[in-house]
Protein backbone atom coordinates (compact mmCIF):
# COMPACT_ATOMS: atom_id res chain seq x y z
CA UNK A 1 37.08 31.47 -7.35
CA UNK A 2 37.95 27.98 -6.97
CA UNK A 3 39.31 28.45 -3.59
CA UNK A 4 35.95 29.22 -2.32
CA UNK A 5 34.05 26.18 -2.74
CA UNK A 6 35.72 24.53 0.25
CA UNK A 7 34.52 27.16 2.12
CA UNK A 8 30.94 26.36 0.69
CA UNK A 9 31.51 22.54 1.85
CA UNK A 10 32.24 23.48 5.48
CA UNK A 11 29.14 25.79 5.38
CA UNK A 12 27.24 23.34 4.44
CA UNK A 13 28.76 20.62 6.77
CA UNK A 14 27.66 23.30 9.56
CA UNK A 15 24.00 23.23 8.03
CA UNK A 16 24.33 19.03 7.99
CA UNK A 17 25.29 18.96 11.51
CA UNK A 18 22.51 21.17 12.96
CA UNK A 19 19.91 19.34 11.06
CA UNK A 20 21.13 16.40 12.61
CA UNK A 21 20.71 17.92 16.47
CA UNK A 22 17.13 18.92 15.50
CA UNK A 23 16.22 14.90 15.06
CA UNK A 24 13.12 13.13 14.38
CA UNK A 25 13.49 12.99 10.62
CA UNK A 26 10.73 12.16 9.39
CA UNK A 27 8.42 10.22 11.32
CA UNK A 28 8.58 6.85 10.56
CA UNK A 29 5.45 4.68 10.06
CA UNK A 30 6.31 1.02 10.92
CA UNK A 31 4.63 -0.98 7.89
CA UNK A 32 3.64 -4.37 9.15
CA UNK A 33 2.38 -7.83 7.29
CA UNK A 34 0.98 -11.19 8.01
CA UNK A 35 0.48 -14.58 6.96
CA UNK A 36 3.00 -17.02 7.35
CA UNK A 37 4.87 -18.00 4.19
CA UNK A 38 8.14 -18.71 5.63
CA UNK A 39 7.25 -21.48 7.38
CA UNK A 40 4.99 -23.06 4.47
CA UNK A 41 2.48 -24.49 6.89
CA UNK A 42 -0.24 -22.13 5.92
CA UNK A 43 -2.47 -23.79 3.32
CA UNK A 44 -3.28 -21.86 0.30
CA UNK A 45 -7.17 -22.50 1.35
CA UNK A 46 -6.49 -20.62 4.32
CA UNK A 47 -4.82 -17.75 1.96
CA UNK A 48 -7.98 -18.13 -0.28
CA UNK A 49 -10.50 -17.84 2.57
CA UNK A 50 -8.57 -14.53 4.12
CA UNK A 51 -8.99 -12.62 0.73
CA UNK A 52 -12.46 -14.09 -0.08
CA UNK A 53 -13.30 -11.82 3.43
CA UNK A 54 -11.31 -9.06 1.73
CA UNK A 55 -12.56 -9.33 -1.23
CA UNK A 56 -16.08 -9.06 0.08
CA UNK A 57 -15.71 -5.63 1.51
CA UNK A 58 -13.10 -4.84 -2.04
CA UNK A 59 -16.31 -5.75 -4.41
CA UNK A 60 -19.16 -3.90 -2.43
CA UNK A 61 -17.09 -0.92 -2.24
CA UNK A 62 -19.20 2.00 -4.39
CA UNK A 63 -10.11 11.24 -4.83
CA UNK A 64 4.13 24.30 -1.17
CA UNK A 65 5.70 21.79 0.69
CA UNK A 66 5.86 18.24 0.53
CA UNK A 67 4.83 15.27 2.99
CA UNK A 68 6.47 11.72 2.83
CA UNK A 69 5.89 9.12 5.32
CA UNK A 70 9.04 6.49 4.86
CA UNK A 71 7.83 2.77 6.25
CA UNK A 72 10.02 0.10 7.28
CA UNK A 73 8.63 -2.59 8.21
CA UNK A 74 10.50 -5.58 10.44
CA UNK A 75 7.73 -8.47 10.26
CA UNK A 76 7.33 -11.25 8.04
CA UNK A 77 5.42 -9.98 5.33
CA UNK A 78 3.05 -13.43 5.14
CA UNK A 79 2.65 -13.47 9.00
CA UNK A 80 -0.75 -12.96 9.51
CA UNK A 81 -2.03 -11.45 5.89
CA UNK A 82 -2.20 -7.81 6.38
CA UNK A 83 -0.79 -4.34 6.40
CA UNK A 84 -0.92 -1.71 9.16
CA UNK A 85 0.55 1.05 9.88
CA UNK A 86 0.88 3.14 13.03
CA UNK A 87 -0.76 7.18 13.02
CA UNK A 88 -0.96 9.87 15.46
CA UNK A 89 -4.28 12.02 15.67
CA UNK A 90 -5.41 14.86 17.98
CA UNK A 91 -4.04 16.91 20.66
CA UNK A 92 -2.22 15.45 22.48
CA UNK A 93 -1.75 13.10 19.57
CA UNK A 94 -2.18 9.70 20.43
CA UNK A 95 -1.24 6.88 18.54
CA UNK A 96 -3.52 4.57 16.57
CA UNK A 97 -2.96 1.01 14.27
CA UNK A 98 -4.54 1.14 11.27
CA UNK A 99 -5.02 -1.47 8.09
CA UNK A 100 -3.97 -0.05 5.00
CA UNK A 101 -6.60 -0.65 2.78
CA UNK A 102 -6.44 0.63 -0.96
CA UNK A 103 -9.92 -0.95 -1.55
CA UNK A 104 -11.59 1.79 -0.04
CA UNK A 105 -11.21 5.59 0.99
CA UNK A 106 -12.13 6.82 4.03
CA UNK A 107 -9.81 6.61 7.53
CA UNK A 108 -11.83 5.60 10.30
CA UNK A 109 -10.82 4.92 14.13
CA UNK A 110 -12.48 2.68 16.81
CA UNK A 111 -14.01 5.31 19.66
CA UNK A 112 -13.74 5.28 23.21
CA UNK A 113 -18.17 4.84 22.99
CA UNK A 114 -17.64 1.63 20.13
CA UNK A 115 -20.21 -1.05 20.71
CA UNK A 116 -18.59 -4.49 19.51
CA UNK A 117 -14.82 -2.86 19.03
CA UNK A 118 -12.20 -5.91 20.25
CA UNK A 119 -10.46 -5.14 23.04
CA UNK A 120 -7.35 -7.04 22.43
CA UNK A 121 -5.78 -8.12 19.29
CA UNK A 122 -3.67 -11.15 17.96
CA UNK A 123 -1.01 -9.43 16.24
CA UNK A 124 0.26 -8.16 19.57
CA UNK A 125 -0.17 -4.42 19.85
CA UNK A 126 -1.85 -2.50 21.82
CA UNK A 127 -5.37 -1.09 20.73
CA UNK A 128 -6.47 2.17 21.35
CA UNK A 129 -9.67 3.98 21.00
CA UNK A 130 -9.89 7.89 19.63
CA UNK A 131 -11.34 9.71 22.65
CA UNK A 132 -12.74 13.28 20.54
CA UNK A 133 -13.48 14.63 23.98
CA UNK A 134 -9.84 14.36 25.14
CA UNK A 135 -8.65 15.80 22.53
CA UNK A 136 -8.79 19.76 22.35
CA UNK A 137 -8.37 20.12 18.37
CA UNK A 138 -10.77 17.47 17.98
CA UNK A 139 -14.52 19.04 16.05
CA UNK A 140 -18.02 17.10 14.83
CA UNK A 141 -18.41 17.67 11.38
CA UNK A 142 -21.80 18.96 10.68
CA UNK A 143 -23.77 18.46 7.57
CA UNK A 144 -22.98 21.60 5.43
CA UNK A 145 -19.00 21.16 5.42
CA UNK A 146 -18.13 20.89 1.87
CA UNK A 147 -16.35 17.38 2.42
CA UNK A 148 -19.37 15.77 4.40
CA UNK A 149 -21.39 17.00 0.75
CA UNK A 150 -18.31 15.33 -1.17
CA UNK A 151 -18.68 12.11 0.47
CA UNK A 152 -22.39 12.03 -0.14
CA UNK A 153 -21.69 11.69 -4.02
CA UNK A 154 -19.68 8.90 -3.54
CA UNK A 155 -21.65 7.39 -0.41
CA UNK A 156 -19.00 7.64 2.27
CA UNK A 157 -21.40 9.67 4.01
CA UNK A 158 -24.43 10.58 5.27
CA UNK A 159 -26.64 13.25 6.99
CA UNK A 160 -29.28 13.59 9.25
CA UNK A 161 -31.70 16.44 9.64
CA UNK A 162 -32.03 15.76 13.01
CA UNK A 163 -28.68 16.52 14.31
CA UNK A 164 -26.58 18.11 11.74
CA UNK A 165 -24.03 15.52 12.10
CA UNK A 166 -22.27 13.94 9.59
CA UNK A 167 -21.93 10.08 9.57
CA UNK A 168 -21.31 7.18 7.56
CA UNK A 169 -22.12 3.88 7.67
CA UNK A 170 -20.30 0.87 6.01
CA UNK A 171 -21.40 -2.73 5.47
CA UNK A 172 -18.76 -5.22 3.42
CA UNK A 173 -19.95 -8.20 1.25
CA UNK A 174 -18.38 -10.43 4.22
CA UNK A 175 -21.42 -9.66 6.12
CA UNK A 176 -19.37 -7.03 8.56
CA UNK A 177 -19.62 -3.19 9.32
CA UNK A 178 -18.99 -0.48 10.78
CA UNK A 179 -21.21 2.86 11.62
CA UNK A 180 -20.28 6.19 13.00
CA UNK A 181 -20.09 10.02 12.37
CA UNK A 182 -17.21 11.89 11.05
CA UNK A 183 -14.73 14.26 13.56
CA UNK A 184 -12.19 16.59 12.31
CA UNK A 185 -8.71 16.62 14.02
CA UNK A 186 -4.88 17.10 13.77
CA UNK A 187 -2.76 14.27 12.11
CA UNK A 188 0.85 14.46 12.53
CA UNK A 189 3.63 14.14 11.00
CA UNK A 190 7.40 15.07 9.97
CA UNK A 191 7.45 16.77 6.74
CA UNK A 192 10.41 18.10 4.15
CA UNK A 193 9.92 21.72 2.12
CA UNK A 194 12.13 21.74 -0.57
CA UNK A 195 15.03 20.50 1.07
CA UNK A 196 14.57 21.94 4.61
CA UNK A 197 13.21 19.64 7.68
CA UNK A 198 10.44 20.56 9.80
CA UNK A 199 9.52 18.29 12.76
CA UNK A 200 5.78 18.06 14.36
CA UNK A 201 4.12 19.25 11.70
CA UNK A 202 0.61 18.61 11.56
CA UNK A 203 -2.70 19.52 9.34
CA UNK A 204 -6.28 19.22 9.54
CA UNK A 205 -8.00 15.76 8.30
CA UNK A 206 -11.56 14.48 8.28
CA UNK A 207 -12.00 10.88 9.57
CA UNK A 208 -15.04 8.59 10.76
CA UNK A 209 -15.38 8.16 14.68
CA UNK A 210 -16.83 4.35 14.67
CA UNK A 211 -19.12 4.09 17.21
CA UNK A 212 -20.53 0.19 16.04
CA UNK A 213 -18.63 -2.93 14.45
CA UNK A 214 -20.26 -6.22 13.45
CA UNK A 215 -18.80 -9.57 12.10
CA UNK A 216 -15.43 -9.93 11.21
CA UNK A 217 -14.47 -6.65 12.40
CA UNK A 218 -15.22 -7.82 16.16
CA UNK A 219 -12.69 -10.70 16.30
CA UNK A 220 -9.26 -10.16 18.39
CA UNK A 221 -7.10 -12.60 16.23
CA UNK A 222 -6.35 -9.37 13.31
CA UNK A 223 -7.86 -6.62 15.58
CA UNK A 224 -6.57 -3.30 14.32
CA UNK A 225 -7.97 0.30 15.42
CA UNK A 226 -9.11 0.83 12.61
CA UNK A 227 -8.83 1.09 8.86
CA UNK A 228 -6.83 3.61 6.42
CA UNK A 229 -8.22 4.20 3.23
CA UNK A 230 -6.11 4.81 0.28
CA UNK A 231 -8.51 5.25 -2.44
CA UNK A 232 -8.98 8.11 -5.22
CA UNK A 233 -11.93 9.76 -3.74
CA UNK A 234 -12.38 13.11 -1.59
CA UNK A 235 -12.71 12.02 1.20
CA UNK A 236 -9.30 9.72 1.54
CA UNK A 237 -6.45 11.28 3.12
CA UNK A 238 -4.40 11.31 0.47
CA UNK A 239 -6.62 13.15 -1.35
CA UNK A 240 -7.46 15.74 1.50
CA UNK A 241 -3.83 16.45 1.99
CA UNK A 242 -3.07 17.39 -1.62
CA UNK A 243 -5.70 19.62 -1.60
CA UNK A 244 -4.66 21.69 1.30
CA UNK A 245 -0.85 21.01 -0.63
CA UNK A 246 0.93 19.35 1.60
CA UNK A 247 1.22 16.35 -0.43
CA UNK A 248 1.50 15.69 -4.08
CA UNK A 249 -1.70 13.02 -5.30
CA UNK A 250 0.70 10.30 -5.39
CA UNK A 251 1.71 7.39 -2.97
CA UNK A 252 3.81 4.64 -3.33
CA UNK A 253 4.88 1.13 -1.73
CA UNK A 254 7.55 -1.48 -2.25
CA UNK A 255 6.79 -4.82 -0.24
CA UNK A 256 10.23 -6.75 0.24
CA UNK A 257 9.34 -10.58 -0.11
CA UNK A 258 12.39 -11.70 1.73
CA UNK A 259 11.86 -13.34 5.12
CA UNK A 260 12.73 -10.24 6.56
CA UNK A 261 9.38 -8.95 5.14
CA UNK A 262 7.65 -5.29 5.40
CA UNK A 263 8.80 -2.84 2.82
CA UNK A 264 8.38 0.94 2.05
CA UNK A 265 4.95 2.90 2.13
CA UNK A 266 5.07 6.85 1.27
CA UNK A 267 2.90 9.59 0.74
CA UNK A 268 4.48 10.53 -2.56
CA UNK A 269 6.32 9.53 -5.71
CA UNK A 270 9.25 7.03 -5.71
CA UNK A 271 11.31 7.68 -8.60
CA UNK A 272 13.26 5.05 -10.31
CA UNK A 273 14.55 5.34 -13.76
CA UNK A 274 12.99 1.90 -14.75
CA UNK A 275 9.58 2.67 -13.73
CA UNK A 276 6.82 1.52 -16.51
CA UNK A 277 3.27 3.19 -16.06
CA UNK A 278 -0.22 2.49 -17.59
CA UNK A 279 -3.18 4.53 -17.51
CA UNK A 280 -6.21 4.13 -14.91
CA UNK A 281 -9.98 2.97 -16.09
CA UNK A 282 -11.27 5.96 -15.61
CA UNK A 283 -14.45 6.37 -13.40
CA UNK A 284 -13.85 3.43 -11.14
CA UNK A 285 -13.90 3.24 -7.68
CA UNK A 286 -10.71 1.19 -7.29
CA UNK A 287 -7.38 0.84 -9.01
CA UNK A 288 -8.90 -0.93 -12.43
CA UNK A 289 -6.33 -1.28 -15.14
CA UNK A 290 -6.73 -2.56 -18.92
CA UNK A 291 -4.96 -6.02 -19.17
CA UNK A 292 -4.84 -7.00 -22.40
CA UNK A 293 -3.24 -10.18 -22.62
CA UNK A 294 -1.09 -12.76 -20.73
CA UNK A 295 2.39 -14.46 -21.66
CA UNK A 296 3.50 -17.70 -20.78
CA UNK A 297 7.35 -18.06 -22.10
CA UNK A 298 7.04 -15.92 -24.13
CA UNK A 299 3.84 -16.78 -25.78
CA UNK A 300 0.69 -14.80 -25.50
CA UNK A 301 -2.18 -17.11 -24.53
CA UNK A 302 -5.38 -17.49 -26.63
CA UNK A 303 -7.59 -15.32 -24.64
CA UNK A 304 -10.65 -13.29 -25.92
CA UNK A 305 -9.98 -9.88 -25.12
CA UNK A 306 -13.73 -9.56 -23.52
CA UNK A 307 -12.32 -11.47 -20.81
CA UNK A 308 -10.29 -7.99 -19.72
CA UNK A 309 -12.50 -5.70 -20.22
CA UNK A 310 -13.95 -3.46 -16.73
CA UNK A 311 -17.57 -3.11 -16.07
CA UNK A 312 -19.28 -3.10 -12.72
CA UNK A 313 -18.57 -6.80 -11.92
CA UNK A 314 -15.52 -7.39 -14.52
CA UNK A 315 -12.24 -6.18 -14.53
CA UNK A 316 -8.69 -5.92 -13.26
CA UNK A 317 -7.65 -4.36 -9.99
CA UNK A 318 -4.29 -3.64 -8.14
CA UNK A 319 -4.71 -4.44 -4.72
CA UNK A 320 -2.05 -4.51 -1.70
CA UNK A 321 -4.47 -5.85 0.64
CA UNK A 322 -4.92 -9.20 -1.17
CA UNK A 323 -2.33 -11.70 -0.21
CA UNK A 324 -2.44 -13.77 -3.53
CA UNK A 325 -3.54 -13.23 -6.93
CA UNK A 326 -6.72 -14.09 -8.80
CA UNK A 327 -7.57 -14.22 -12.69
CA UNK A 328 -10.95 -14.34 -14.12
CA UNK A 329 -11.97 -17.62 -14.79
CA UNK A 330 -11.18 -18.32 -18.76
CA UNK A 331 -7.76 -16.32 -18.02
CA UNK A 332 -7.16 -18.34 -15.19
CA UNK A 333 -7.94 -21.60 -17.12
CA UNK A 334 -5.59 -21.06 -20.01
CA UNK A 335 -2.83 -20.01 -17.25
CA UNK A 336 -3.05 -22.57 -16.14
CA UNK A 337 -2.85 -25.56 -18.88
CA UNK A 338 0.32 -22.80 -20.27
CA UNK A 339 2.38 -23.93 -17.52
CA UNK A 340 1.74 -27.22 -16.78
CA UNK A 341 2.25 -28.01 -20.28
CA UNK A 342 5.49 -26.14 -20.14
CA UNK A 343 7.11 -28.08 -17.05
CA UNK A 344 5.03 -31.30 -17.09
CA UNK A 345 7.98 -32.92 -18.55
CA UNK A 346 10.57 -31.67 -16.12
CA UNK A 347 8.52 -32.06 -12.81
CA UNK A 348 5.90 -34.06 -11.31
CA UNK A 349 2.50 -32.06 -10.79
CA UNK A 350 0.19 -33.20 -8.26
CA UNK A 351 -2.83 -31.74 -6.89
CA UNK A 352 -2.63 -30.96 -3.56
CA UNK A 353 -6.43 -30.09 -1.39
CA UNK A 354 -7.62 -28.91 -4.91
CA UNK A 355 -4.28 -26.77 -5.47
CA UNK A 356 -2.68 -27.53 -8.88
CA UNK A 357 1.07 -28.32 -7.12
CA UNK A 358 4.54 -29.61 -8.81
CA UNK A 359 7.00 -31.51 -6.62
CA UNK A 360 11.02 -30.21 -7.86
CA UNK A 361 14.01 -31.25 -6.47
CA UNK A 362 15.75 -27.65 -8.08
CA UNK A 363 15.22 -24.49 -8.66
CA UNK A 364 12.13 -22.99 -9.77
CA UNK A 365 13.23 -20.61 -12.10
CA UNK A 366 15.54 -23.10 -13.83
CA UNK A 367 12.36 -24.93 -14.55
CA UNK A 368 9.60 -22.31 -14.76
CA UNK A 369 8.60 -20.13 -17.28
CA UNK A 370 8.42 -16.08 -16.81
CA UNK A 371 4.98 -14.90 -16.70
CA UNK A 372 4.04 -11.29 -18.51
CA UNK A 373 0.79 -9.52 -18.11
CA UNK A 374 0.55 -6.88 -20.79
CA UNK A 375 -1.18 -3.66 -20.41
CA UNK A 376 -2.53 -0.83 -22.35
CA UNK A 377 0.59 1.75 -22.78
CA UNK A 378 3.49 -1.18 -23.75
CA UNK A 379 3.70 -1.77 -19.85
CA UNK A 380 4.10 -4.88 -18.80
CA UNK A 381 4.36 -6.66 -15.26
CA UNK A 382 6.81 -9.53 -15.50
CA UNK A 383 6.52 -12.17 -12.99
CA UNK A 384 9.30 -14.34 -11.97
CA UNK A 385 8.01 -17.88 -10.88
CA UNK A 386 8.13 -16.48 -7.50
CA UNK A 387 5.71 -13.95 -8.27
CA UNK A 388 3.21 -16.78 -9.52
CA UNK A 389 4.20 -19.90 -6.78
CA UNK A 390 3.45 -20.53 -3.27
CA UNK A 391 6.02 -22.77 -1.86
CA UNK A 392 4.17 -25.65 0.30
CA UNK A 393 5.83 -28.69 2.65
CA UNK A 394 8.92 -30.61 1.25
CA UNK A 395 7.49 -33.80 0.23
CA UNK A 396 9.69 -36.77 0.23
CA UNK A 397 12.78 -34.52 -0.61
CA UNK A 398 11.13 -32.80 -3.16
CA UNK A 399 10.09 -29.03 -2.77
CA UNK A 400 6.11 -28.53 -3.49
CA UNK A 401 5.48 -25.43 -5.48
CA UNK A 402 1.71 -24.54 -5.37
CA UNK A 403 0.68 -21.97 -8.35
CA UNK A 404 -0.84 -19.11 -5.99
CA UNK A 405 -2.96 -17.46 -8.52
CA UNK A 406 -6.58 -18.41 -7.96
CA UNK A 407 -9.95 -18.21 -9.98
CA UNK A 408 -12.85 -16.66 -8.57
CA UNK A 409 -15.45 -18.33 -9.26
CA UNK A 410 -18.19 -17.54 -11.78
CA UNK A 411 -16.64 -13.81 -11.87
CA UNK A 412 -14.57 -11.89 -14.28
CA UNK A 413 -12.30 -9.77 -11.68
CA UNK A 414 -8.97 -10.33 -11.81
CA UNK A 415 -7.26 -8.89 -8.47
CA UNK A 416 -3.42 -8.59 -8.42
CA UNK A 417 -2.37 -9.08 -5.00
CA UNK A 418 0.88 -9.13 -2.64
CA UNK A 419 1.84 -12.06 -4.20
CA UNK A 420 2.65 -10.46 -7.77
CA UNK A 421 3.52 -7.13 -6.17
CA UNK A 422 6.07 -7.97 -3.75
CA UNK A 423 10.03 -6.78 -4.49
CA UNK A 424 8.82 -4.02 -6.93
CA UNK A 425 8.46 -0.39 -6.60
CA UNK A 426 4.52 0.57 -7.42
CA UNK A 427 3.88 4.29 -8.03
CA UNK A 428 -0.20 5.05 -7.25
CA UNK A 429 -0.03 8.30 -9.45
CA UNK A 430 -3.51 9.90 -8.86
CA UNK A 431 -2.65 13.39 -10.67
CA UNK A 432 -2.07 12.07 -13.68
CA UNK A 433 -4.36 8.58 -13.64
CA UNK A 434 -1.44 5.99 -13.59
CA UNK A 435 0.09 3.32 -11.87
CA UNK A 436 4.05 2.14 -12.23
CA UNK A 437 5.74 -0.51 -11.38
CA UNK A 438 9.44 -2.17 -11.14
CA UNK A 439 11.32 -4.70 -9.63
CA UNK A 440 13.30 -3.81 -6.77
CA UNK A 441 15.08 -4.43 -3.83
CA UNK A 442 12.42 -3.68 -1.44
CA UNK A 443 14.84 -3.91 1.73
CA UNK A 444 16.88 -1.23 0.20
CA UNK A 445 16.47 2.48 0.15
CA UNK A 446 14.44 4.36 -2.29
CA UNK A 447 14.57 8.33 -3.62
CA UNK A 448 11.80 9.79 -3.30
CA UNK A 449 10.43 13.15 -5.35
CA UNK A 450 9.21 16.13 -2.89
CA UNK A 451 7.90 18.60 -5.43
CA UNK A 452 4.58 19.27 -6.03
CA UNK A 453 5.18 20.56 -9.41
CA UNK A 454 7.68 18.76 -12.04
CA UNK A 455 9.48 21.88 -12.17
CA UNK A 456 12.38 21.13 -9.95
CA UNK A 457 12.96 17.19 -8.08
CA UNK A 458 14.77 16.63 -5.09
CA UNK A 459 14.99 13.14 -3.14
CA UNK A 460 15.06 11.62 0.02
CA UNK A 461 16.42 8.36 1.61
CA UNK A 462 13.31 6.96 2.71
CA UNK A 463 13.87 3.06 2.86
CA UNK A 464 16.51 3.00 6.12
CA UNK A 465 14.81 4.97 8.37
CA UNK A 466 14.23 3.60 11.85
CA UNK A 467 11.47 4.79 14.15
CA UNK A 468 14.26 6.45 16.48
CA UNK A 469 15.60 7.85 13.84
CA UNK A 470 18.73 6.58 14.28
CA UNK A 471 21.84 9.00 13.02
CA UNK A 472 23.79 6.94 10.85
CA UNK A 473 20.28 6.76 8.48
CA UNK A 474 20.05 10.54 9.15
CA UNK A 475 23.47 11.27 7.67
CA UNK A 476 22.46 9.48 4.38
CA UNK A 477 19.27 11.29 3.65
CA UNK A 478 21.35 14.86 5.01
CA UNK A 479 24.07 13.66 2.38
CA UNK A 480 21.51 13.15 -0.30
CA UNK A 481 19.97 16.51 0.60
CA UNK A 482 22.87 18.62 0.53
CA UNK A 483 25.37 17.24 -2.32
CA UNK A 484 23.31 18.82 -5.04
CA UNK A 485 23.79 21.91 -3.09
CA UNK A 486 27.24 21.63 -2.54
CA UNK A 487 27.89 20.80 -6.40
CA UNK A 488 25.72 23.45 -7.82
CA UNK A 489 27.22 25.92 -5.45
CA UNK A 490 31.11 24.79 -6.41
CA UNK A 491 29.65 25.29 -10.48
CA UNK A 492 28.09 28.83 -9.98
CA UNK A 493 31.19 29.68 -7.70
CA UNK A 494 33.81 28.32 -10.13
């Protein structure tokens, strides 16, 4: 039987090459950052005042076939200080930029009727504003749909008597908000069913039509369309696509801290051998985990463990949308004196607008110590002095390294940011309460799982897509695809 496994290989060659005529696979989402860290001109009190504003709508904050959304993203990951991704919703879809925000769950979209919405934006895109009446798959959501009930547990919405309209109305601890009513329409997308492509694919999601903005949401210099929640509850898309089963209750991202910046973002698992996990808190509204100690070189630091623990204003949370990272304040403080002590012979620290800096003339991580924060499970997150310093201007021929992580003042939160995320693969595993992590290459290619069930995995190329699609990246994911085939075919055949 041996001489019929060629034949097999040319079949499936044929099957290769008319997937590749169909195109378009899969949509690509183009994953975008900002802040400026290539440069070094952007003070870390600048940093700190962007994710105090973020951190005031974080804190105030009160869940077949599969779908995977590959991101690349092109942009300087510190440009401005946020992520956003572009959507399509309705019929005819249109196209919408949205921040993705894991600090909170619902998706919500500027209207065409917004009262304060900007009309321009800084980052240089264009902003558009969801139009329900254009769009013919577009429908209110009234009061007694099951998800409009849903959100009312969790306060994502509300309902009026009155008109049997579902709404929602959002104010963030930086003193802005937004108000509006919920819609249901098509979002669209490219998806993969167990190995098989299938372009324009679409399903039905519920998402707030916002109809006011106030404070920081009004300015032009970060305008997005809107916002893209990627929390746990019902009413997030994640969540609202597993349960109709398109996608498995996982997402993952890897942010590439390179100058070339952006990363990967997907709407499922990326699986990598090396991947630690610890559990969730359970019964929080964000992504709490249970830190329970941090290493300097090596040596765990003298913290009380009470420091760690998660209540309603105490506790440690994974955040993309934070640029740096922040430890509670008696964490932060023995950090702090751990490192200095350990370099204070080697380099020269200086403070720097109340930043603890160190002026080196070589490399950081011949002089630095690695950095472990230890979770519950055996996981731990090891930073790389990278992963804990903020590079600043050269001064006098000597390189000024900033520490980046930050205290928050009078407050127990600790809030792990871009800063100790970046160049790592992090697994958001909502079906089984967990979050992974490992260092990575973020500007190459991941494999990710599209099986709802653990019963069979296949993979995908998902980190060198382009947003035509271009064929070269095509034939790698069609290769990927099709060589288990292949192989098992040639074993059963032999």
């Amino acid at each position: 039987m041996a001489a019929v496994f060629p034949a097999w290989i040319m079949i499936a060659a044929l099957l290769f090459e008319a997937a590749l005529v169909m195109g378009g696979f899969p949509s690509t989402l183009k994953l975008e950052r900002r802040i400026p860290l290539g440069s070094h001109e952007l003070e870390l009190s600048q940093l700190r005042e962007r994710d105090r504003l973020r951190h005031g709508r974080l804190l105030q904050s009160s869940s077949g076939g599969v779908v995977d959304f590959p991101v690349l993203g092109t942009y300087d990951p510190f440009l401005v200080g946020l992520y956003y991704t572009k959507i399509q919703l309705g019929s005819p879809p249109r196209e919408f930029y949205v921040q993705i925000d894991t600090g909170s769950d619902v998706l919500w979209i500027g209207c065409n009727s917004c009262n304060g919405c900007p009309r321009t934006s800084g980052l240089q895109i264009e902003l558009n504003f969801y139009d329900p009446g254009s769009s013919s798959t577009a429908s209110p959501v009234p009061c007694s749909d099951q998800r409009c009930r849903a959100g009312l547990q969790s306060s994502d919405s509300s309902c009026s008597s009155q008109s049997n309209q579902c709404s929602y109305t959002f104010q963030y601890g930086d003193g802005s908000g937004t108000s509006g009513y919920y819609v249901a329409d098509l979002l669209h997308f490219n998806s993969i069913f167990e190995g098989s492509m299938t372009t324009n694919s679409t399903a039905p999601i519920m998402f707030g039509c916002s109809v006011s903005q106030t404070g920081d949401l009004t300015k032009s210099d970060r305008a997005v369309d809107g916002i893209f929640g990627f929390g746990q509850q019902s009413l997030s898309v994640i969540s609202q696509l597993s349960s109709q089963g398109v996608t498995p209750r996982v997402f993952s991202h890897c942010l590439n801290g390179n100058n070339g910046g952006g990363g990967v973002l997907v709407f499922g698992e990326i699986v990598e051998p090396n991947i630690v996990y610890t559990p969730l808190v359970p019964s929080q509204p964000h992504y709490n985990l249970d830190l329970r100690s941090i290493s300097v070189g090596g040596q765990v630091l003298s913290i009380n463990p009470s420091v760690f623990s998660t209540s309603s204003n105490q506790g440690t949370i994974v955040d993309s949308g934070t640029t740096l990272a922040y430890l509670a304040e008696e964490a932060y403080d023995a950090f702090m004196s751990a490192v200095t002590n350990t370099v204070s012979q080697t380099v020269r620290p200086i403070l720097s607008k109340g930043n603890q800096c160190y002026l080196i003339t070589s490399s950081v991580n011949d002089i630095f110590p690695q950095v472990s924060l230890n979770f519950a499970g055996g996981a731990s997150l090891i930073l790389n002095p990278q992963d804990y310093l903020v590079q600043q201007n050269s001064m006098g021929g000597a390189a000024a390294w900033c520490i980046g992580f930050q205290k928050i003042q009078g407050q127990g939160i600790t809030i792990l940011g871009d800063l100790v995320l970046k160049d790592k693969i992090v697994v958001y595993d909502l079906a089984n309460q967990r979050i992974g992590w490992t260092n990575y290459d973020c500007s190459m290619s991941v494999n990710v799982s599209t099986n709802l069930n653990t019963a069979r995995t296949e993979f995908v190329n998902a980190g060198q897509m382009s947003n035509d699609g271009s064929s070269q990246d095509q034939t790698r994911i069609m290769v990927a695809l099709l060589l288990p085939i292949i192989v098992l075919t040639g074993l059963l055949l032999a």
